[in-house]
PDB file of N, CA and C in Angstrom:
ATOM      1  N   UNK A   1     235.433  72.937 274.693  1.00  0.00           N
ATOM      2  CA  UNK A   1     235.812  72.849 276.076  1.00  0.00           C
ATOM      3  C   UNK A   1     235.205  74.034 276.828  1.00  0.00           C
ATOM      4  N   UNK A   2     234.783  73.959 277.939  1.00  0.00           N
ATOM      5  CA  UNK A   2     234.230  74.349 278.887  1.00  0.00           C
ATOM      6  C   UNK A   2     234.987  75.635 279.551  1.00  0.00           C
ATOM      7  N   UNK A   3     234.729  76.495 280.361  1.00  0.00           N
ATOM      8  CA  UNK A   3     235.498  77.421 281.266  1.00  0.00           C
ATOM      9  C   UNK A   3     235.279  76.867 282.756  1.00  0.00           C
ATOM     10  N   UNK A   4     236.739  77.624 283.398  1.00  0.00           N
ATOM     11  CA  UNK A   4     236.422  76.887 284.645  1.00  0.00           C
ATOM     12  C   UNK A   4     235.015  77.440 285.533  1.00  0.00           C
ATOM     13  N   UNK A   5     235.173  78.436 285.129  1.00  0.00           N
ATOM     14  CA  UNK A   5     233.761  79.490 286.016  1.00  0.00           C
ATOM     15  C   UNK A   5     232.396  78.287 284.975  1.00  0.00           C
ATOM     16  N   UNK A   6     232.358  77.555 284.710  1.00  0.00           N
ATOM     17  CA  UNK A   6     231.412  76.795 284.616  1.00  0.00           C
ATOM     18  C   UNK A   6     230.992  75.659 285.076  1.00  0.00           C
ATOM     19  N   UNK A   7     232.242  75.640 286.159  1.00  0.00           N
ATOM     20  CA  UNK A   7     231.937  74.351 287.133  1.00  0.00           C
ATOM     21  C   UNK A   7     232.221  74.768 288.200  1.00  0.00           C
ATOM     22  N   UNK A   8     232.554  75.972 288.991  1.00  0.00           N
ATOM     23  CA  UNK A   8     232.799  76.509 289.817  1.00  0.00           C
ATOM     24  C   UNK A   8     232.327  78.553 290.014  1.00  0.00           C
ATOM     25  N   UNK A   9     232.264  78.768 291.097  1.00  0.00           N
ATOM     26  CA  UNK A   9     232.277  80.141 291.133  1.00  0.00           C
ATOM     27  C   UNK A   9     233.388  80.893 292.193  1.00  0.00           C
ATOM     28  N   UNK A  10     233.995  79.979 293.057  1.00  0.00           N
ATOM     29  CA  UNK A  10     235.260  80.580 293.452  1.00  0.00           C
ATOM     30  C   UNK A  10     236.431  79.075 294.291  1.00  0.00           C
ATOM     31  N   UNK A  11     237.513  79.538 294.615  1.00  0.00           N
ATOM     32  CA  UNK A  11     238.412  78.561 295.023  1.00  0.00           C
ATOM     33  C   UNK A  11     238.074  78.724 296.186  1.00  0.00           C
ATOM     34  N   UNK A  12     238.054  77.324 296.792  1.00  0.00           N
ATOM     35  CA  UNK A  12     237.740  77.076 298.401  1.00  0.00           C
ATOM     36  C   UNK A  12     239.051  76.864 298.897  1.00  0.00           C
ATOM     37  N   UNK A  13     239.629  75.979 298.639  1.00  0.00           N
ATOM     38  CA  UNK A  13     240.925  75.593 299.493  1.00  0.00           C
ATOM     39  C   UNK A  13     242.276  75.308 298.626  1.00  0.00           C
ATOM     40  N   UNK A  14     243.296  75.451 298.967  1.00  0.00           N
ATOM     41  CA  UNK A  14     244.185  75.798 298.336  1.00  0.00           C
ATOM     42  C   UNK A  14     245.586  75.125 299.406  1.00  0.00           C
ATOM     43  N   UNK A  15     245.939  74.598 299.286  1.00  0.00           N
ATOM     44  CA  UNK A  15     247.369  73.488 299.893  1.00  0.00           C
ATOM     45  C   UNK A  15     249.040  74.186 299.826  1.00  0.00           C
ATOM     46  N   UNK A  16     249.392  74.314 300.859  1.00  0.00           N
ATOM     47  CA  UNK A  16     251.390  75.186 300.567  1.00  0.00           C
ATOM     48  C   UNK A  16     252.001  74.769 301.581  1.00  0.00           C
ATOM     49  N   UNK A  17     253.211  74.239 301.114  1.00  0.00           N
ATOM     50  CA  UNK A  17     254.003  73.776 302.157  1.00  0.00           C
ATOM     51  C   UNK A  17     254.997  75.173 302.305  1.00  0.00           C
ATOM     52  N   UNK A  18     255.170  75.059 304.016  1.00  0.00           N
ATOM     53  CA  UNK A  18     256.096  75.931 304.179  1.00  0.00           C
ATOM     54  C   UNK A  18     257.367  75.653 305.278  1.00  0.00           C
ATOM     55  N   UNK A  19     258.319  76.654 305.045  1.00  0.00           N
ATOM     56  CA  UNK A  19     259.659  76.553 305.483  1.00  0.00           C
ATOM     57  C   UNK A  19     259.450  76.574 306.848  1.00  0.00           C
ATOM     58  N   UNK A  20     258.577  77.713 307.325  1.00  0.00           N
ATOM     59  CA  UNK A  20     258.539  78.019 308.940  1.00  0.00           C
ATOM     60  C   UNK A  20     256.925  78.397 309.226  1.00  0.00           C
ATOM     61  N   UNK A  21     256.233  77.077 309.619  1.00  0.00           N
ATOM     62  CA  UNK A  21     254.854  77.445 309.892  1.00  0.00           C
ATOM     63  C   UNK A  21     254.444  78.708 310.502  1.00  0.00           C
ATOM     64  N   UNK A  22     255.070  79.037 311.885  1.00  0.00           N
ATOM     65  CA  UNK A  22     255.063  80.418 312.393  1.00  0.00           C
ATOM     66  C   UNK A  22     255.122  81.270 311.984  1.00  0.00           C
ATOM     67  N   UNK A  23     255.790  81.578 310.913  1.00  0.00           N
ATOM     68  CA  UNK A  23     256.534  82.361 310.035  1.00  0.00           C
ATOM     69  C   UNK A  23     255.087  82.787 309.218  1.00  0.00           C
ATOM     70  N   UNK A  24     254.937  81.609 308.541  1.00  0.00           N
ATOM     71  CA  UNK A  24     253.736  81.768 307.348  1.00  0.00           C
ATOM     72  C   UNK A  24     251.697  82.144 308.488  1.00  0.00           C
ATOM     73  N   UNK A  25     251.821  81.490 309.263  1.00  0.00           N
ATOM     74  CA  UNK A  25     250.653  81.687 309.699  1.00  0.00           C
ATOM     75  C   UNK A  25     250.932  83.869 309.949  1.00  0.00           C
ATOM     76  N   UNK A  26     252.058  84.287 310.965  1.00  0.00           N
ATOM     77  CA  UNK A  26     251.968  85.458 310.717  1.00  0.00           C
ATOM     78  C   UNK A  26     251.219  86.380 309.888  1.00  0.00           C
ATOM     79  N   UNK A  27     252.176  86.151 308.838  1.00  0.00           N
ATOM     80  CA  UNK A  27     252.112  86.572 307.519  1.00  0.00           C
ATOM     81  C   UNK A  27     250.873  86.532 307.154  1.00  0.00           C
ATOM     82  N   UNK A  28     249.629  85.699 307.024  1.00  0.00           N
ATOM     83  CA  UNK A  28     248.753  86.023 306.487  1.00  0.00           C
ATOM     84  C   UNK A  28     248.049  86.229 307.314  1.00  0.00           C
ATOM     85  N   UNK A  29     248.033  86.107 308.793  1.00  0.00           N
ATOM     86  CA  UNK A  29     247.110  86.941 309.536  1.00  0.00           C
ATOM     87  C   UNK A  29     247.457  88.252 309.755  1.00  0.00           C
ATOM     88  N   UNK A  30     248.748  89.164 309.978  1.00  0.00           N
ATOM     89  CA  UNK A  30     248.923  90.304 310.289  1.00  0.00           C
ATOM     90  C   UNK A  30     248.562  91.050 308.875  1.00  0.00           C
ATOM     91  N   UNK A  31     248.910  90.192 307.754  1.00  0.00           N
ATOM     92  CA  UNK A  31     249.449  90.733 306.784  1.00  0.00           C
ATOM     93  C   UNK A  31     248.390  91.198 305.363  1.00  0.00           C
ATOM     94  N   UNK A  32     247.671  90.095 306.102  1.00  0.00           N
ATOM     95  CA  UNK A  32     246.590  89.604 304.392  1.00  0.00           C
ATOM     96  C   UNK A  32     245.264  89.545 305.129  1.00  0.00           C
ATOM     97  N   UNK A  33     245.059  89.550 306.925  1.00  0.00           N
ATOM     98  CA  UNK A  33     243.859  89.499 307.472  1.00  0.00           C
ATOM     99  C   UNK A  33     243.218  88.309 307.403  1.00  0.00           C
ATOM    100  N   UNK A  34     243.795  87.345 307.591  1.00  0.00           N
ATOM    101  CA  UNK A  34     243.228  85.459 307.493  1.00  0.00           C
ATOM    102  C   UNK A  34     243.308  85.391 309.254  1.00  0.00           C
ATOM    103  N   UNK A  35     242.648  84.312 309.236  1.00  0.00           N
ATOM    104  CA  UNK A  35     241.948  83.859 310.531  1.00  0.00           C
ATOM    105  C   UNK A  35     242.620  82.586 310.685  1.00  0.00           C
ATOM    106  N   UNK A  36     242.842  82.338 311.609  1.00  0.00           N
ATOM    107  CA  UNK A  36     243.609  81.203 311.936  1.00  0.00           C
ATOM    108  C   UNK A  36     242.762  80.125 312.707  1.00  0.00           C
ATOM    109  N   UNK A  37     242.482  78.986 311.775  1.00  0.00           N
ATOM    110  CA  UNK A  37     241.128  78.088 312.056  1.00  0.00           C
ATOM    111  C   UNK A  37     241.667  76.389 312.967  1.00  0.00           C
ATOM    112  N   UNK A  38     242.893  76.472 312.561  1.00  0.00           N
ATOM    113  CA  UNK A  38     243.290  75.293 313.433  1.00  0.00           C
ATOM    114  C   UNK A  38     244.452  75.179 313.142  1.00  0.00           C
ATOM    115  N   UNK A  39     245.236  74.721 313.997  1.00  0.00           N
ATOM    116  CA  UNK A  39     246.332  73.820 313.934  1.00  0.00           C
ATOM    117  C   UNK A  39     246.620  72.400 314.234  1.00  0.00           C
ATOM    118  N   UNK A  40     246.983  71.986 313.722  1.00  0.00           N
ATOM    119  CA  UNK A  40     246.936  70.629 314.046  1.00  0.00           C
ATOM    120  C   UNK A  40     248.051  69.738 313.590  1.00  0.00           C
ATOM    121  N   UNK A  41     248.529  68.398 314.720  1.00  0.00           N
ATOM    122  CA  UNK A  41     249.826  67.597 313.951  1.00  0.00           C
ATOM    123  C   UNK A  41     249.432  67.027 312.788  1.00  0.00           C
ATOM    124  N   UNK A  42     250.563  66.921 312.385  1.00  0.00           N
ATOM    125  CA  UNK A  42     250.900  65.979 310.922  1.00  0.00           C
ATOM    126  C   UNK A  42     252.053  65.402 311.151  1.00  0.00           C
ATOM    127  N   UNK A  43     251.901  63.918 311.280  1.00  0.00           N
ATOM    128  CA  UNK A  43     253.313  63.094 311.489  1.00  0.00           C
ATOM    129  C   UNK A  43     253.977  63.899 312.441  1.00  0.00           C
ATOM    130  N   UNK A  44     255.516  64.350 312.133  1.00  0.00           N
ATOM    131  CA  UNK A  44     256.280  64.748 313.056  1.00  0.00           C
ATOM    132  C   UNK A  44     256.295  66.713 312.460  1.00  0.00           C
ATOM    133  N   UNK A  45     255.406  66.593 311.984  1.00  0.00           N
ATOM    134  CA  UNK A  45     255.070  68.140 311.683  1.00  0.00           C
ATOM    135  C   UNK A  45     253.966  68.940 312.075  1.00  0.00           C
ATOM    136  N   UNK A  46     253.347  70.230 311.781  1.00  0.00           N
ATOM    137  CA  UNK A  46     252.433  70.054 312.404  1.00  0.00           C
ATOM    138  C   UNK A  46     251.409  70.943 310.621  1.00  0.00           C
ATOM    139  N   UNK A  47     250.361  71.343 311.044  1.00  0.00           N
ATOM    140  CA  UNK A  47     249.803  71.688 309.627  1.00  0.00           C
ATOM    141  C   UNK A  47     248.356  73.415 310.270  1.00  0.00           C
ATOM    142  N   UNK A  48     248.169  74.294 309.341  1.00  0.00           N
ATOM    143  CA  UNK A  48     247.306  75.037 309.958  1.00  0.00           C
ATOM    144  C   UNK A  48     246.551  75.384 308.621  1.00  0.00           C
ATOM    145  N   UNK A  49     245.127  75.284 309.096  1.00  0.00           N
ATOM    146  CA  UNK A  49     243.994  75.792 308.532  1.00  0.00           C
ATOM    147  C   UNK A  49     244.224  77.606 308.806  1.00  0.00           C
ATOM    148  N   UNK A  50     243.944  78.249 307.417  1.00  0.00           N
ATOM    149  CA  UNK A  50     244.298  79.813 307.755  1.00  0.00           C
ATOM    150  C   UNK A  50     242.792  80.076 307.014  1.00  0.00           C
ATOM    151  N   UNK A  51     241.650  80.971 307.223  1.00  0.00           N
ATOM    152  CA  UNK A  51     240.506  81.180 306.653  1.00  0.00           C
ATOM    153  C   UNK A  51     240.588  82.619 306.569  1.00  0.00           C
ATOM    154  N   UNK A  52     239.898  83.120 305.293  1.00  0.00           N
ATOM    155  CA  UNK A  52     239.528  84.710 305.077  1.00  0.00           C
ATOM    156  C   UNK A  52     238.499  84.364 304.227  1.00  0.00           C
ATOM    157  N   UNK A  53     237.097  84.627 304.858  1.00  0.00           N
ATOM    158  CA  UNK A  53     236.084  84.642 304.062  1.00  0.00           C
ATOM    159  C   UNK A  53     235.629  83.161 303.866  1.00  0.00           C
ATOM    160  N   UNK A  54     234.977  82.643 302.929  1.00  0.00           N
ATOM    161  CA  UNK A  54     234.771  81.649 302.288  1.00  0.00           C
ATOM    162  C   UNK A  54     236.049  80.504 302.005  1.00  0.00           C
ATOM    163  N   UNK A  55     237.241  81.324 301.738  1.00  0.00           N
ATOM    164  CA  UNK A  55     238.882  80.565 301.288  1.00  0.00           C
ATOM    165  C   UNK A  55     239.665  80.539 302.347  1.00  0.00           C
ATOM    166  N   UNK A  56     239.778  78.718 302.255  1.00  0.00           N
ATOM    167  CA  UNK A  56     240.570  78.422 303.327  1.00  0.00           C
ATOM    168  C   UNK A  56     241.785  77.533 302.732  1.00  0.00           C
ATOM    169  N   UNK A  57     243.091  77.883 303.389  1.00  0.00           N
ATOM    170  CA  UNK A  57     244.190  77.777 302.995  1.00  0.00           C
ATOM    171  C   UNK A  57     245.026  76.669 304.047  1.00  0.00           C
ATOM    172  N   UNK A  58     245.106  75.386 303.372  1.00  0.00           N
ATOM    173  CA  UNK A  58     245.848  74.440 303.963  1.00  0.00           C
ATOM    174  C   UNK A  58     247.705  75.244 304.341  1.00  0.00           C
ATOM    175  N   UNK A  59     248.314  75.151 305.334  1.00  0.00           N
ATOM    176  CA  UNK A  59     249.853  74.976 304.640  1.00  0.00           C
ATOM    177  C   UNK A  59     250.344  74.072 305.911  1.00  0.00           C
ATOM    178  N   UNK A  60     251.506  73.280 305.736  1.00  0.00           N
ATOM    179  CA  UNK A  60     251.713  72.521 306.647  1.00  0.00           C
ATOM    180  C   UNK A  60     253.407  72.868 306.308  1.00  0.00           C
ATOM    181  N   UNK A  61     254.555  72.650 307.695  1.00  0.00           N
ATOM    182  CA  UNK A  61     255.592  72.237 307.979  1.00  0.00           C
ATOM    183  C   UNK A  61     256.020  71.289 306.923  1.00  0.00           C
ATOM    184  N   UNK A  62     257.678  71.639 306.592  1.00  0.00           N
ATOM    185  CA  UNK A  62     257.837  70.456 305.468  1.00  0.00           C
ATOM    186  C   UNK A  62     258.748  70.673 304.139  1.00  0.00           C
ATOM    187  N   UNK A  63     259.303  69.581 303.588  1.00  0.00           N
ATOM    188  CA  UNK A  63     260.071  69.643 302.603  1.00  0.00           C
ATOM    189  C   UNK A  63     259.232  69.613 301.433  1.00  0.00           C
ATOM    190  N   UNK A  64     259.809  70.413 300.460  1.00  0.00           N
ATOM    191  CA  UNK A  64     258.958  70.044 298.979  1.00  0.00           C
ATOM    192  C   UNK A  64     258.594  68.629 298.460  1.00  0.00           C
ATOM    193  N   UNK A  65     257.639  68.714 297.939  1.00  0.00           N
ATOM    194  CA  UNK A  65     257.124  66.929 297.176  1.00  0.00           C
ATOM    195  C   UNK A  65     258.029  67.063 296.170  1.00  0.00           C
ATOM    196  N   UNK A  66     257.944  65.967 295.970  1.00  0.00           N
ATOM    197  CA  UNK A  66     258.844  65.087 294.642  1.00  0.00           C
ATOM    198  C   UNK A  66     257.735  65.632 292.952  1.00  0.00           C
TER     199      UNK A  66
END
């Protein structure tokens, strides 16, 4: 079996649901220096693209999946 660094050389995007979108977009822009690339609805929620560098980080409004 293979390593992952042999089909890849870094993580692009990465998916998190969160409790309080506002809350979380903060946080990684004051906090961690991410860029805030969009927001946008989702159903009756809404969802934000957060970017630092190359890695961009889905998280959207919302209850945990099943």
């Amino acid at each position: 079996m293979q390593p992952m660094s042999a089909f890849t050389t870094d993580l692009q995007h990465s998916g998190i649901i969160a409790r309080n979108l506002d809350e979380t977009i903060a946080f990684y822009t004051r906090k961690l220096g991410f860029e805030v690339a969009g927001i946008f609805p989702k159903g009756k929620n809404r969802c934000a693209f957060l970017r630092y560098g190359h890695l961009t980080i889905e998280t959207r409004e919302g209850r945990r999946l099943p």
